[in-house]
C-alpha atoms as a PDB file:
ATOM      1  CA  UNK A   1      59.362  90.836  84.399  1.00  0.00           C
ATOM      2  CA  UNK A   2      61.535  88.773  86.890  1.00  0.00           C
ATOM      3  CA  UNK A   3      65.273  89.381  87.177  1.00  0.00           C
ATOM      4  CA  UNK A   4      65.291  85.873  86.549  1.00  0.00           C
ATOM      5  CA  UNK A   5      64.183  86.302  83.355  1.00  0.00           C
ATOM      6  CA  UNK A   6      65.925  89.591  82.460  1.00  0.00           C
ATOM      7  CA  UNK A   7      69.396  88.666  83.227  1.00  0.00           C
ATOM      8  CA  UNK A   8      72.074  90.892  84.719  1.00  0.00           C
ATOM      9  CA  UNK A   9      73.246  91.875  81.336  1.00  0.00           C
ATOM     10  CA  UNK A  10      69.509  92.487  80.162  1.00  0.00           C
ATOM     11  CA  UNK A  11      68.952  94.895  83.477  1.00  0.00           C
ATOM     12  CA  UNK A  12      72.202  96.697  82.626  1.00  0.00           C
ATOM     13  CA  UNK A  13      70.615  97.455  79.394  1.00  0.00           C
ATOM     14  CA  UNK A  14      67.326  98.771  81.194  1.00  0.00           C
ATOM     15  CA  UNK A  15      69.154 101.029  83.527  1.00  0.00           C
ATOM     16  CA  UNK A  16      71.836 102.210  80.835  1.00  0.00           C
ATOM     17  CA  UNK A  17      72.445 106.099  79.924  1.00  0.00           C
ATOM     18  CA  UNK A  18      75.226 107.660  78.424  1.00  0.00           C
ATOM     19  CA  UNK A  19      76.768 109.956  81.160  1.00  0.00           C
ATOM     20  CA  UNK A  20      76.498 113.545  80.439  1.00  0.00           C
ATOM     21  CA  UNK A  21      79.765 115.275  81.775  1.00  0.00           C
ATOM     22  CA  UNK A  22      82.062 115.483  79.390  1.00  0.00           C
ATOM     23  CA  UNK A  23      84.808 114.467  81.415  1.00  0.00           C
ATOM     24  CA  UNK A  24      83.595 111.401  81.802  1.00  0.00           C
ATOM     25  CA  UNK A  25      85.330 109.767  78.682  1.00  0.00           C
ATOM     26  CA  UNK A  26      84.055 105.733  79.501  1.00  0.00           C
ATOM     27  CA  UNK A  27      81.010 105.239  81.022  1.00  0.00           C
ATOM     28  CA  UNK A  28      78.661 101.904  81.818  1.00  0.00           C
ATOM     29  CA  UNK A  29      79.472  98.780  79.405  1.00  0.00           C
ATOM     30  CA  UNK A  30      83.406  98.328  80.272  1.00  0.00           C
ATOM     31  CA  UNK A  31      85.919  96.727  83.101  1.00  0.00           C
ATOM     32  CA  UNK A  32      85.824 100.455  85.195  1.00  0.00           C
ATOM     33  CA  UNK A  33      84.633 103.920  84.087  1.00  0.00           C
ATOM     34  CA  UNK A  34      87.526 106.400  82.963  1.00  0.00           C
ATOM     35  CA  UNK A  35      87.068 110.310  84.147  1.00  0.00           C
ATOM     36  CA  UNK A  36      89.281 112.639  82.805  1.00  0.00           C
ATOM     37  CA  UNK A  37      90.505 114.566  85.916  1.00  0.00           C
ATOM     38  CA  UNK A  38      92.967 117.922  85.618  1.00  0.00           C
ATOM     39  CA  UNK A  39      96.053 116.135  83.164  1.00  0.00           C
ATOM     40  CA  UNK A  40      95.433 112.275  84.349  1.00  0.00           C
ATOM     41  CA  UNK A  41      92.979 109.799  83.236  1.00  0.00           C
ATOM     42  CA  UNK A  42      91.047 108.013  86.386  1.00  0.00           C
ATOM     43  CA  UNK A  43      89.811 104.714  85.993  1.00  0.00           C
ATOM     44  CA  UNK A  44      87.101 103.786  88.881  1.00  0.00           C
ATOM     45  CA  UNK A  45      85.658 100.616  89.251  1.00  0.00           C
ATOM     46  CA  UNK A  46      83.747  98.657  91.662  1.00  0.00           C
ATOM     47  CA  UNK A  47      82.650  95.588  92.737  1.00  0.00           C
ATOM     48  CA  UNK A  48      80.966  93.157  95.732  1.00  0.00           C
ATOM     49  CA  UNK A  49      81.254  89.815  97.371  1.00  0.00           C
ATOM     50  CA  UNK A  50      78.587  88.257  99.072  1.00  0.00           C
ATOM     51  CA  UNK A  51      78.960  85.434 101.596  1.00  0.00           C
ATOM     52  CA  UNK A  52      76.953  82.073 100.452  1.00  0.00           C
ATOM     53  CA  UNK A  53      77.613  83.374  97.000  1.00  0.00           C
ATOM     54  CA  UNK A  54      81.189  84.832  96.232  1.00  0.00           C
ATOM     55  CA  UNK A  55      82.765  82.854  99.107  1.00  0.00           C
ATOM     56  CA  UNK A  56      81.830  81.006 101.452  1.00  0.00           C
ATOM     57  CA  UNK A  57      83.788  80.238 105.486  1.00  0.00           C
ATOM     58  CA  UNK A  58      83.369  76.121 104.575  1.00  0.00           C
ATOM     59  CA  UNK A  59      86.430  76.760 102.264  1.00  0.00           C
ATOM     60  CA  UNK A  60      87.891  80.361 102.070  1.00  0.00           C
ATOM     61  CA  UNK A  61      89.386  81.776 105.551  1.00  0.00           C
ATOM     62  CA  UNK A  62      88.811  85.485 106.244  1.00  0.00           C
ATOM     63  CA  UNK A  63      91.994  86.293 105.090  1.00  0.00           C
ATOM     64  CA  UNK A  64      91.418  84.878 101.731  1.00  0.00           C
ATOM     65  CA  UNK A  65      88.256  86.488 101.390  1.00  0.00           C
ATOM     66  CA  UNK A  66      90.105  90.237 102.307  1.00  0.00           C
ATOM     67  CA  UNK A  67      92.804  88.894  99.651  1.00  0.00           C
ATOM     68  CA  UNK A  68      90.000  88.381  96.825  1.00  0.00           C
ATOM     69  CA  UNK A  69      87.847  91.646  97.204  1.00  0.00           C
ATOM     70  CA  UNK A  70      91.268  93.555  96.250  1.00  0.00           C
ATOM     71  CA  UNK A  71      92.247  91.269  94.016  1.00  0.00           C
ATOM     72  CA  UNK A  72      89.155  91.236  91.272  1.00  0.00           C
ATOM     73  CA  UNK A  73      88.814  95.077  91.529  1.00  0.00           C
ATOM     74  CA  UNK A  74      92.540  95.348  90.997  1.00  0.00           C
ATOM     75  CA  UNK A  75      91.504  92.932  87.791  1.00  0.00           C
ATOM     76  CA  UNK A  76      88.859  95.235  86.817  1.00  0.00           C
ATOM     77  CA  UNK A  77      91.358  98.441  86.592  1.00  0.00           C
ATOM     78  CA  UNK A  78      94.307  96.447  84.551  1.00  0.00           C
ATOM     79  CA  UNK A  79      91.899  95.471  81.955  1.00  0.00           C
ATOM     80  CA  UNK A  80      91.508  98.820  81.232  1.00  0.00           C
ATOM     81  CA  UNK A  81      95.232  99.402  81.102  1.00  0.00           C
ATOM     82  CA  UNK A  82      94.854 101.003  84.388  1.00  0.00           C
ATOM     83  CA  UNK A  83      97.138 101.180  87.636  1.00  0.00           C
ATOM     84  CA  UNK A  84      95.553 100.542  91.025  1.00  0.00           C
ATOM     85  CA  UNK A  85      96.003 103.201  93.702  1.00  0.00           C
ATOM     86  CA  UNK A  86      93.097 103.821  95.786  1.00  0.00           C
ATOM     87  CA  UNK A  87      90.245 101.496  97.392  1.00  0.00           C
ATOM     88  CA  UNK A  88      87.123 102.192  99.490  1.00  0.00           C
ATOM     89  CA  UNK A  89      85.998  99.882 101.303  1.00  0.00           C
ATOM     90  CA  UNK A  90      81.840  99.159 102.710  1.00  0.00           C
ATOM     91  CA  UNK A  91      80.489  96.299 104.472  1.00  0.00           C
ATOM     92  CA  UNK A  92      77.401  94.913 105.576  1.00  0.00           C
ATOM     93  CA  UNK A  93      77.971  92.960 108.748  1.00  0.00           C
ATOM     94  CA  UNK A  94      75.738  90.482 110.662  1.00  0.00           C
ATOM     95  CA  UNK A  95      75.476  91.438 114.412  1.00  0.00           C
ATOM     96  CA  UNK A  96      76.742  88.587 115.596  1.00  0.00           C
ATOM     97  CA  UNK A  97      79.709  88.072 113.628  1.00  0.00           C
ATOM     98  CA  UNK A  98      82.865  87.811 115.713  1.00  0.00           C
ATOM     99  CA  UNK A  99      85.564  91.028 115.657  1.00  0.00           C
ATOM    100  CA  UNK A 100      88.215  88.532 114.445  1.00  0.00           C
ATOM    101  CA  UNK A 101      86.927  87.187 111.556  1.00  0.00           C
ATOM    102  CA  UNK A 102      87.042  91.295 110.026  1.00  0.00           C
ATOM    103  CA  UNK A 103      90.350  91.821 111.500  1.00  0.00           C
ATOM    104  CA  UNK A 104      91.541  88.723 109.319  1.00  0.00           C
ATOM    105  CA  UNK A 105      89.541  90.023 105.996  1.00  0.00           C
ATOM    106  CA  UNK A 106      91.074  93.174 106.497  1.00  0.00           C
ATOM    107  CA  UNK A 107      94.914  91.764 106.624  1.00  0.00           C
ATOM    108  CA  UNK A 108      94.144  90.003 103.382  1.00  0.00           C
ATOM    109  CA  UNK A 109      93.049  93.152 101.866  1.00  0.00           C
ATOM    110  CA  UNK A 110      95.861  94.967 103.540  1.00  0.00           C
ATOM    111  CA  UNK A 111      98.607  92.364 101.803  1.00  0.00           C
ATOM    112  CA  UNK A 112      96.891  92.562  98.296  1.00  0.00           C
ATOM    113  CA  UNK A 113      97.056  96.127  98.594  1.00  0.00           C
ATOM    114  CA  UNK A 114     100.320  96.369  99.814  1.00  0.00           C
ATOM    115  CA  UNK A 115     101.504  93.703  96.944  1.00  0.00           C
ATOM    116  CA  UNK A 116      99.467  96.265  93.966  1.00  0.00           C
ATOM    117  CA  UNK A 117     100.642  99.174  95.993  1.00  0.00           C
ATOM    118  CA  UNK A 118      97.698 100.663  96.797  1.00  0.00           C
ATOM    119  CA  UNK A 119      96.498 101.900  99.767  1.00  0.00           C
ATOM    120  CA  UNK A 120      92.705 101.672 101.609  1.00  0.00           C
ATOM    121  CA  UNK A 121      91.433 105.581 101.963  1.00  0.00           C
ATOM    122  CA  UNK A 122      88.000 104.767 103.636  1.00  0.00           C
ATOM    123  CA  UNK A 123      84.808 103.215 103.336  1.00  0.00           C
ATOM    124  CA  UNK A 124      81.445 102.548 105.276  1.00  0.00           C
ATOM    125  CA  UNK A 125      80.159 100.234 107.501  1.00  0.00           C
ATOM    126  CA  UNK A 126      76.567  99.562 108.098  1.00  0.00           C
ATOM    127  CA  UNK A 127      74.610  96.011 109.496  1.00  0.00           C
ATOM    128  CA  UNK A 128      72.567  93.169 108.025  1.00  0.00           C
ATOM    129  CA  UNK A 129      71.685  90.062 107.826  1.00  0.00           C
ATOM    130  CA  UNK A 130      74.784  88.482 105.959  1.00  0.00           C
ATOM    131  CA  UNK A 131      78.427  89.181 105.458  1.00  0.00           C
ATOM    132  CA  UNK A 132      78.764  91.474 102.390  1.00  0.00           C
ATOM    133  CA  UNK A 133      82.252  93.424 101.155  1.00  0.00           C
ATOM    134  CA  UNK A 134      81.676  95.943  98.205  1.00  0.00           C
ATOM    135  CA  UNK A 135      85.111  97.996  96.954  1.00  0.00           C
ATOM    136  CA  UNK A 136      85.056 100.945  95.073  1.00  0.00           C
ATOM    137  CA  UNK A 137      88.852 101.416  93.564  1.00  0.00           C
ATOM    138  CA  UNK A 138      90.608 104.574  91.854  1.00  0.00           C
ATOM    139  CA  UNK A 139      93.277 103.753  89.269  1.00  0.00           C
ATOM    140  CA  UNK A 140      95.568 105.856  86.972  1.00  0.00           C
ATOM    141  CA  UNK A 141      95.951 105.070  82.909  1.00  0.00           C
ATOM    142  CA  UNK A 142      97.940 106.128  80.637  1.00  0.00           C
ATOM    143  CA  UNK A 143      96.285 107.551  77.237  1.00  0.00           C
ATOM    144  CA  UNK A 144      98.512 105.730  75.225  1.00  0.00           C
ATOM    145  CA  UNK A 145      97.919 102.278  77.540  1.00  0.00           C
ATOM    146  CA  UNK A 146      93.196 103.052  77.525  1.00  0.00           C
ATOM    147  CA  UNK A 147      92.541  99.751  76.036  1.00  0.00           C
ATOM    148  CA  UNK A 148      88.403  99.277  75.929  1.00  0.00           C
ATOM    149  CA  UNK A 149      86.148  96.595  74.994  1.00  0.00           C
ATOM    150  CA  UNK A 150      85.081  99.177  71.758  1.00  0.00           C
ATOM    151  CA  UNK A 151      88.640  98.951  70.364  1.00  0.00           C
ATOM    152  CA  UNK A 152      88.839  95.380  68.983  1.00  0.00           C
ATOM    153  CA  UNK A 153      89.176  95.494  64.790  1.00  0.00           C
ATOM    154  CA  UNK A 154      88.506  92.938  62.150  1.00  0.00           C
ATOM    155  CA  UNK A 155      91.539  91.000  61.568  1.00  0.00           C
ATOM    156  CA  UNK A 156      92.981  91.447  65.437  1.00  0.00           C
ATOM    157  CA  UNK A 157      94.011  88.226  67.328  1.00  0.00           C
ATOM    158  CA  UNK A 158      92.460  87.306  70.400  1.00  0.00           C
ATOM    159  CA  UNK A 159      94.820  86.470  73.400  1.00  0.00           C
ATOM    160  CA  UNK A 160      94.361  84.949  76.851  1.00  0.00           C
ATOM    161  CA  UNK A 161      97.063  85.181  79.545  1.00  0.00           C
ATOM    162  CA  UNK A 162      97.010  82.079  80.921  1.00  0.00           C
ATOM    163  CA  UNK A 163      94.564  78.884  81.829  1.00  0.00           C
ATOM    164  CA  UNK A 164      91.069  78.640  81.977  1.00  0.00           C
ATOM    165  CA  UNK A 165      88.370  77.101  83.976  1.00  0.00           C
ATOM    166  CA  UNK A 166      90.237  76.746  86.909  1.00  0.00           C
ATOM    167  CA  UNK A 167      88.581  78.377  89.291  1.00  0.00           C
ATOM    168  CA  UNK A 168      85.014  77.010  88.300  1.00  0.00           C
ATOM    169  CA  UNK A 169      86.463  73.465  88.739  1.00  0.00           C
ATOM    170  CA  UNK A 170      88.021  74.653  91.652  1.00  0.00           C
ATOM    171  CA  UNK A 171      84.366  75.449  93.311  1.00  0.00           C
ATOM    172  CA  UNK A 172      82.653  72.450  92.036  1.00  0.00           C
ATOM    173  CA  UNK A 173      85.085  70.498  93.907  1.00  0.00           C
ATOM    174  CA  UNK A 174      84.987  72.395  96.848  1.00  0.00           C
ATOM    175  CA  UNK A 175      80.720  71.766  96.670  1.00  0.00           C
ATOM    176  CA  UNK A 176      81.419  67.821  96.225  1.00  0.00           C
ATOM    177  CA  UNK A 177      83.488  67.953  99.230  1.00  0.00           C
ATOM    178  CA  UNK A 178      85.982  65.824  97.515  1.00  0.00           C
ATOM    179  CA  UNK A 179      89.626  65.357  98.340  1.00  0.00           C
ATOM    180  CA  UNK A 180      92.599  66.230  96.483  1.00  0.00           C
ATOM    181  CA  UNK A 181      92.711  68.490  93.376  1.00  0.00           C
ATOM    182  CA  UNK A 182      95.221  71.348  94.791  1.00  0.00           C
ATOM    183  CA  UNK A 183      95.493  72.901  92.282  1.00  0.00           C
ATOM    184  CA  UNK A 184      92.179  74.182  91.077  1.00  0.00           C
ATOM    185  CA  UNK A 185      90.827  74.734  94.969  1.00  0.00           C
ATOM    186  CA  UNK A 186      93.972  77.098  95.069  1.00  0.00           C
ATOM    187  CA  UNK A 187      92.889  79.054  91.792  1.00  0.00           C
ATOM    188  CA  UNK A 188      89.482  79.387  93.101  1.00  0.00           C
ATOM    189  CA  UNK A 189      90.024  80.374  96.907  1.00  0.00           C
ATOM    190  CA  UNK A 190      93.431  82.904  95.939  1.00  0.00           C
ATOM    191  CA  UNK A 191      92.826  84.490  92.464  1.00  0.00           C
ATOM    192  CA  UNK A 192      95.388  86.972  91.155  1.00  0.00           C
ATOM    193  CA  UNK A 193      94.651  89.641  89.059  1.00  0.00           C
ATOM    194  CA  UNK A 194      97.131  89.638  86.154  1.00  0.00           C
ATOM    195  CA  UNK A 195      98.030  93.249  85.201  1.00  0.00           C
ATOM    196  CA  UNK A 196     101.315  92.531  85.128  1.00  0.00           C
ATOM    197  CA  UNK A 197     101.359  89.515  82.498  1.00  0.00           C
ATOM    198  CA  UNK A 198     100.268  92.815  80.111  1.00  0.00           C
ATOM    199  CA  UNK A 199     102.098  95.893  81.676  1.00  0.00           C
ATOM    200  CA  UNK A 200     105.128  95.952  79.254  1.00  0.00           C
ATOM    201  CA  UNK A 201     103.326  95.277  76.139  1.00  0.00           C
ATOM    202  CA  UNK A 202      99.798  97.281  77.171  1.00  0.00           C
ATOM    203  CA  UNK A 203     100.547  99.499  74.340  1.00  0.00           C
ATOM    204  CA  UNK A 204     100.178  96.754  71.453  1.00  0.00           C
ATOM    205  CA  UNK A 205      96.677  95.871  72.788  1.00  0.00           C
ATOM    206  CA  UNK A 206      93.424  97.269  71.360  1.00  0.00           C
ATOM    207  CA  UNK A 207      90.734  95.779  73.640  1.00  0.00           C
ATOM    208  CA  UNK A 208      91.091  94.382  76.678  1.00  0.00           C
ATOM    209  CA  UNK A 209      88.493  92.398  79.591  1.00  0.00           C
ATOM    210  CA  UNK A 210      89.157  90.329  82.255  1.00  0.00           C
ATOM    211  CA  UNK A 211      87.765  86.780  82.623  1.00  0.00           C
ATOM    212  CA  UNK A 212      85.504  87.104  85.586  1.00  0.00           C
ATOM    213  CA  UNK A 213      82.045  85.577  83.540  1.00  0.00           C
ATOM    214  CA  UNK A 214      83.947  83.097  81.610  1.00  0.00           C
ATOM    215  CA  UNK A 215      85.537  83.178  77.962  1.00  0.00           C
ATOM    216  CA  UNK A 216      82.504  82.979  75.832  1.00  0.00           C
ATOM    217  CA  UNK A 217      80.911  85.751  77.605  1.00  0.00           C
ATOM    218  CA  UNK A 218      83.634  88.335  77.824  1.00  0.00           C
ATOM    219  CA  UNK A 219      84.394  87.676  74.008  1.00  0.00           C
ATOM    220  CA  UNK A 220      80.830  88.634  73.318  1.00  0.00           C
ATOM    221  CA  UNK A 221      81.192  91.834  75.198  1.00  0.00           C
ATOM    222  CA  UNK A 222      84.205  92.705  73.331  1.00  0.00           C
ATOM    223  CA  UNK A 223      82.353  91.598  70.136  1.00  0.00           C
ATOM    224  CA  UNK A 224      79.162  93.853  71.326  1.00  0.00           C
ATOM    225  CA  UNK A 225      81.114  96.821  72.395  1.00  0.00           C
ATOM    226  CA  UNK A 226      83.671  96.645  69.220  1.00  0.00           C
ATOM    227  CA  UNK A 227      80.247  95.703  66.875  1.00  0.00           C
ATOM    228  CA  UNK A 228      82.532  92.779  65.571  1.00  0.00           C
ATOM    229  CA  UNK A 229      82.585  89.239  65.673  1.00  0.00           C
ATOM    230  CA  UNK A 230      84.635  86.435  67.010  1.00  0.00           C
ATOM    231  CA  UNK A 231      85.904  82.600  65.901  1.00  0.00           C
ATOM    232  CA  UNK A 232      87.187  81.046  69.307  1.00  0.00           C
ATOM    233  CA  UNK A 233      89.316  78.301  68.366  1.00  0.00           C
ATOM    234  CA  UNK A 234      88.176  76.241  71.321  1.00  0.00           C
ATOM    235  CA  UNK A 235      91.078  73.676  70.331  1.00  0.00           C
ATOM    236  CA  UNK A 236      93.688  76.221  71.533  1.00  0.00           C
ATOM    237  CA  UNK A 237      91.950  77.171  74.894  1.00  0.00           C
ATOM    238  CA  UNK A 238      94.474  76.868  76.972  1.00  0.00           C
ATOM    239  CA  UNK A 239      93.076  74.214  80.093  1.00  0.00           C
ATOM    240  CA  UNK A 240      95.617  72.669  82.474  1.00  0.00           C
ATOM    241  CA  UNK A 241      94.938  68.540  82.864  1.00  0.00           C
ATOM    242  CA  UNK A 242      94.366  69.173  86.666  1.00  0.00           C
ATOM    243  CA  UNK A 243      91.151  71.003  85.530  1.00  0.00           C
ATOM    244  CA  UNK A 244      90.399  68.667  83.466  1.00  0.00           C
ATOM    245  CA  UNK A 245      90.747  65.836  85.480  1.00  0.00           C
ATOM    246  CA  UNK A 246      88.838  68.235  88.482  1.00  0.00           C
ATOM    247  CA  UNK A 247      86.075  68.113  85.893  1.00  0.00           C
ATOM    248  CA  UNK A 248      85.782  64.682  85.211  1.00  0.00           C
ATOM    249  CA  UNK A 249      85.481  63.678  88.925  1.00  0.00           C
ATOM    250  CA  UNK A 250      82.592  65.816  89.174  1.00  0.00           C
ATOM    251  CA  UNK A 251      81.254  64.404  85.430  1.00  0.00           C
ATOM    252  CA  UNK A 252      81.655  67.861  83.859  1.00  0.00           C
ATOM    253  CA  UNK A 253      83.641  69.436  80.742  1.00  0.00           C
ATOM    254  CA  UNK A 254      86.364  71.005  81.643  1.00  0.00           C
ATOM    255  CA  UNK A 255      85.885  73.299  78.191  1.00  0.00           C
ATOM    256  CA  UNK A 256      82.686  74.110  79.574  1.00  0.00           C
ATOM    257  CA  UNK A 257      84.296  75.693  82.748  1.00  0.00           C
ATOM    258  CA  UNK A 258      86.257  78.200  80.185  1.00  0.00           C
ATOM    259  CA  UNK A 259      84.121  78.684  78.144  1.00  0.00           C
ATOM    260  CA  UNK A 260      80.880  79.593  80.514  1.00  0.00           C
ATOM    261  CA  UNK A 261      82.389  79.406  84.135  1.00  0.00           C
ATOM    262  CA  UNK A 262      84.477  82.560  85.152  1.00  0.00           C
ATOM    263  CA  UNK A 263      86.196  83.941  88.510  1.00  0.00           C
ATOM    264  CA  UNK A 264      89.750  82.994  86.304  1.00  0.00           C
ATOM    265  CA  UNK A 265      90.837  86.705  85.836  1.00  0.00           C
ATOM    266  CA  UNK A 266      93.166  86.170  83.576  1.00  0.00           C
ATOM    267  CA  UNK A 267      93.049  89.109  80.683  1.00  0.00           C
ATOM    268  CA  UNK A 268      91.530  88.771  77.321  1.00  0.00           C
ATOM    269  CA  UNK A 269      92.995  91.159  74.966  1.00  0.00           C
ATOM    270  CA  UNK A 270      93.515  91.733  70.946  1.00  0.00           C
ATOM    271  CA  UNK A 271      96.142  93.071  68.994  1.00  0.00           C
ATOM    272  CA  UNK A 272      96.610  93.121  65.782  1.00  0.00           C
ATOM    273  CA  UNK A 273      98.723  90.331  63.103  1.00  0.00           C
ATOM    274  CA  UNK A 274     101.771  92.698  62.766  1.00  0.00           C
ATOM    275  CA  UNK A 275     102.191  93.309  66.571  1.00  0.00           C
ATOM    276  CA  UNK A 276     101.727  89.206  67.622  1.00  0.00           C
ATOM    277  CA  UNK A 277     105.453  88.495  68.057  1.00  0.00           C
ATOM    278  CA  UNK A 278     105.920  91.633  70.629  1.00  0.00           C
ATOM    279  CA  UNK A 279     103.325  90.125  73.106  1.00  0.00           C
ATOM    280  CA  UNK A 280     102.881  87.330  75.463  1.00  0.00           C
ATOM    281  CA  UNK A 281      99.930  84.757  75.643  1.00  0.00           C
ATOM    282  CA  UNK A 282      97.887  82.395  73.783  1.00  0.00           C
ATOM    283  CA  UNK A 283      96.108  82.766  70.629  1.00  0.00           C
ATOM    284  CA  UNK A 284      92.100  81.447  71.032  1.00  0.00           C
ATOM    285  CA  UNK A 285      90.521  83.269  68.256  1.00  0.00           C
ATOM    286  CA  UNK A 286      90.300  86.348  66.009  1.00  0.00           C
ATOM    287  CA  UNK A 287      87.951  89.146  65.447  1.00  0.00           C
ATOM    288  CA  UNK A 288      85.942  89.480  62.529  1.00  0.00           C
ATOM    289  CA  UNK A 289      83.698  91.600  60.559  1.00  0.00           C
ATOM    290  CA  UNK A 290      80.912  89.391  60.345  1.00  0.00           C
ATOM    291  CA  UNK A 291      78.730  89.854  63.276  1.00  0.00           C
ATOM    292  CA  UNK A 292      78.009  86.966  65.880  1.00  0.00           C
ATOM    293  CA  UNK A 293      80.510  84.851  68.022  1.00  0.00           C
ATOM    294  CA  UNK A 294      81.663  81.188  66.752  1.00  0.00           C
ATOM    295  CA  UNK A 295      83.371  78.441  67.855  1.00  0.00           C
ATOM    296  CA  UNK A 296      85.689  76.592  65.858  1.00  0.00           C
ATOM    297  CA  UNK A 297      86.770  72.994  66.153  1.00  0.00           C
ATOM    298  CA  UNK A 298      88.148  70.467  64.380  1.00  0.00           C
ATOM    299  CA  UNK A 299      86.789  72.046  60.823  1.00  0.00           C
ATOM    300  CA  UNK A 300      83.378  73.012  62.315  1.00  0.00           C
ATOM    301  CA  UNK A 301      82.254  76.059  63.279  1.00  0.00           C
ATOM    302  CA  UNK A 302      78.855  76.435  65.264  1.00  0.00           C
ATOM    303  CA  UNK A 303      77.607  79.856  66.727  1.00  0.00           C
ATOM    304  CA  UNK A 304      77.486  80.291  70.691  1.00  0.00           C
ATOM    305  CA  UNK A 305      74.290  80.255  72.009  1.00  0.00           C
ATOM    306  CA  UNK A 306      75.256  79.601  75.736  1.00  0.00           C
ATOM    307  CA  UNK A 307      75.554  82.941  78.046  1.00  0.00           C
ATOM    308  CA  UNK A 308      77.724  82.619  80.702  1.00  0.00           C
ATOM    309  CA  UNK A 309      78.131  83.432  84.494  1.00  0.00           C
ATOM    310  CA  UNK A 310      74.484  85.298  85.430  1.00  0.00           C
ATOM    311  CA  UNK A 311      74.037  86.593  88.546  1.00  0.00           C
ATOM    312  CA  UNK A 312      70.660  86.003  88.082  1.00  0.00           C
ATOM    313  CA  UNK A 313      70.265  82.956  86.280  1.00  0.00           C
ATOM    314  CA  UNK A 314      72.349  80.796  88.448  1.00  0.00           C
END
């Protein structure tokens, strides 16, 4: 079988096993792994860009590119609750590829780091054919503050922390070489992770995930992980009218860019009725017992058969 055909999500299925040390308290199937380490609870996560594919130099500068690697890993360790403190750092680097242009990713990296206050401990660097940037970062979490994709209940809200589909109109833009739309070029080429939207209500939330493969996809993780449901109210998605209107120049749906784009990272969290008025967001949906993932309109309710983002079904 074809990776194609599998699907990232269907390979990490294949390649799935529980770990075995019992200090390892949150393996594979969540934003970062959590180790239990002497008193403190370590999440670890990682992730990788690849030019032509994550970013490309027609649109992002080098600084921009530094700015993003930090800034989806540090996205990866709040939606676990997490603090970033630590990042590693290994790239793959075409011969040819001028000094400058990895002095510049490395200042972007440097701010973001300096902004989450965390510092860059190491790495490795090896050559290839293209440009590729893979972190590995080391947070801290509170036990009280864990919040995993398992813990969502029947009857818990679900909550997004601010706009959606941004950053996929942002790129379709950018690919129609068109003119104009600020806004959503900005929200693709400079995402911010959002930690600290959640920091001084993290211990309301039960599960948490950030929105890096689009809303209908990280609900069904949450849904798969918590073995609940979901209704998305897809009349409450929060979409600004620049995506929209980003959307309609390219003669897409600007709903379909929340609901099956991704790259937003904004958080995705539940909590439960009594607890709504003590944190900040919008309300899209609510977890239920009944198995499956819906969406909700205007009195109708059909169930989601669209995946979203796929590395390899793009």
């Amino acid at each position: 079988m074809k990776l194609s055909k599998l699907g990232e999500f269907g390979l990490i299925d294949r390649i799935y096993k529980k770990a075995k040390n019992k200090d390892v308290l949150v393996g594979i199937g969540d934003d970062a792994a959590i180790i239990k380490a002497g008193n403190k609870l370590l999440a670890i996560t990682t992730d990788t860009l690849v030019e032509g594919d994550h970013f490309s130099f027609e649109y992002f500068t080098p600084k921009q590119v530094g700015k993003k690697a930090i800034e989806i890993n540090v996205s990866d360790i709040g939606a676990m609750g997490g603090i970033p403190k630590y990042a590693l750092v290994s790239l793959v680097l075409p011969k040819d590829l001028e000094v400058g242009i990895i002095e510049k990713i490395y200042k972007g990296m440097r701010e973001s780091g300096d902004h989450h206050k965390l510092d860059i401990i190491g790495g490795n660097i090896t050559h290839g054919t293209q440009l590729v940037i893979d972190i590995d970062m080391i947070g801290e979490v509170k036990k009280e503050n864990l919040c995993l994709r398992s813990h969502a209940k029947p009857g818990d809200f679900i909550i997004v922390t601010g706009d959606l589909g941004a950053s996929t109109a942002g790129l379709n833009i950018f690919r129609n070489k068109l003119i104009n739309h600020n806004y959503v070029k900005q929200k693709h080429i400079e995402p911010k992770a959002k930690l600290n939207k959640v920091k001084p209500f993290l211990k309301y939330i039960n599960a948490m995930i950030d929105v890096s493969d689009g809303l209908a996809s990280e609900v069904k993780h949450i849904c798969e992980q918590s073995k609940t449901g979901a209704v998305i109210y897809t009349d409450n998605i929060p979409i600004k009218d620049e995506t929209r209107d980003a959307a309609k120049a390219v003669k897409k749906e600007a709903l379909d860019y929340a609901l099956y784009g991704g790259e937003d990272f904004e958080l995705v969290f539940t909590v439960e009725e009594k607890n709504l008025n003590k944190v900040k967001g919008f309300l899209v949906g609510e977890i239920t017992k009944k198995k499956g993932v819906y969406l909700y309109s205007k009195g109708k309710k059909t169930l989601l058969s669209k995946k979203g983002y796929d590395h390899f079904n793009v």
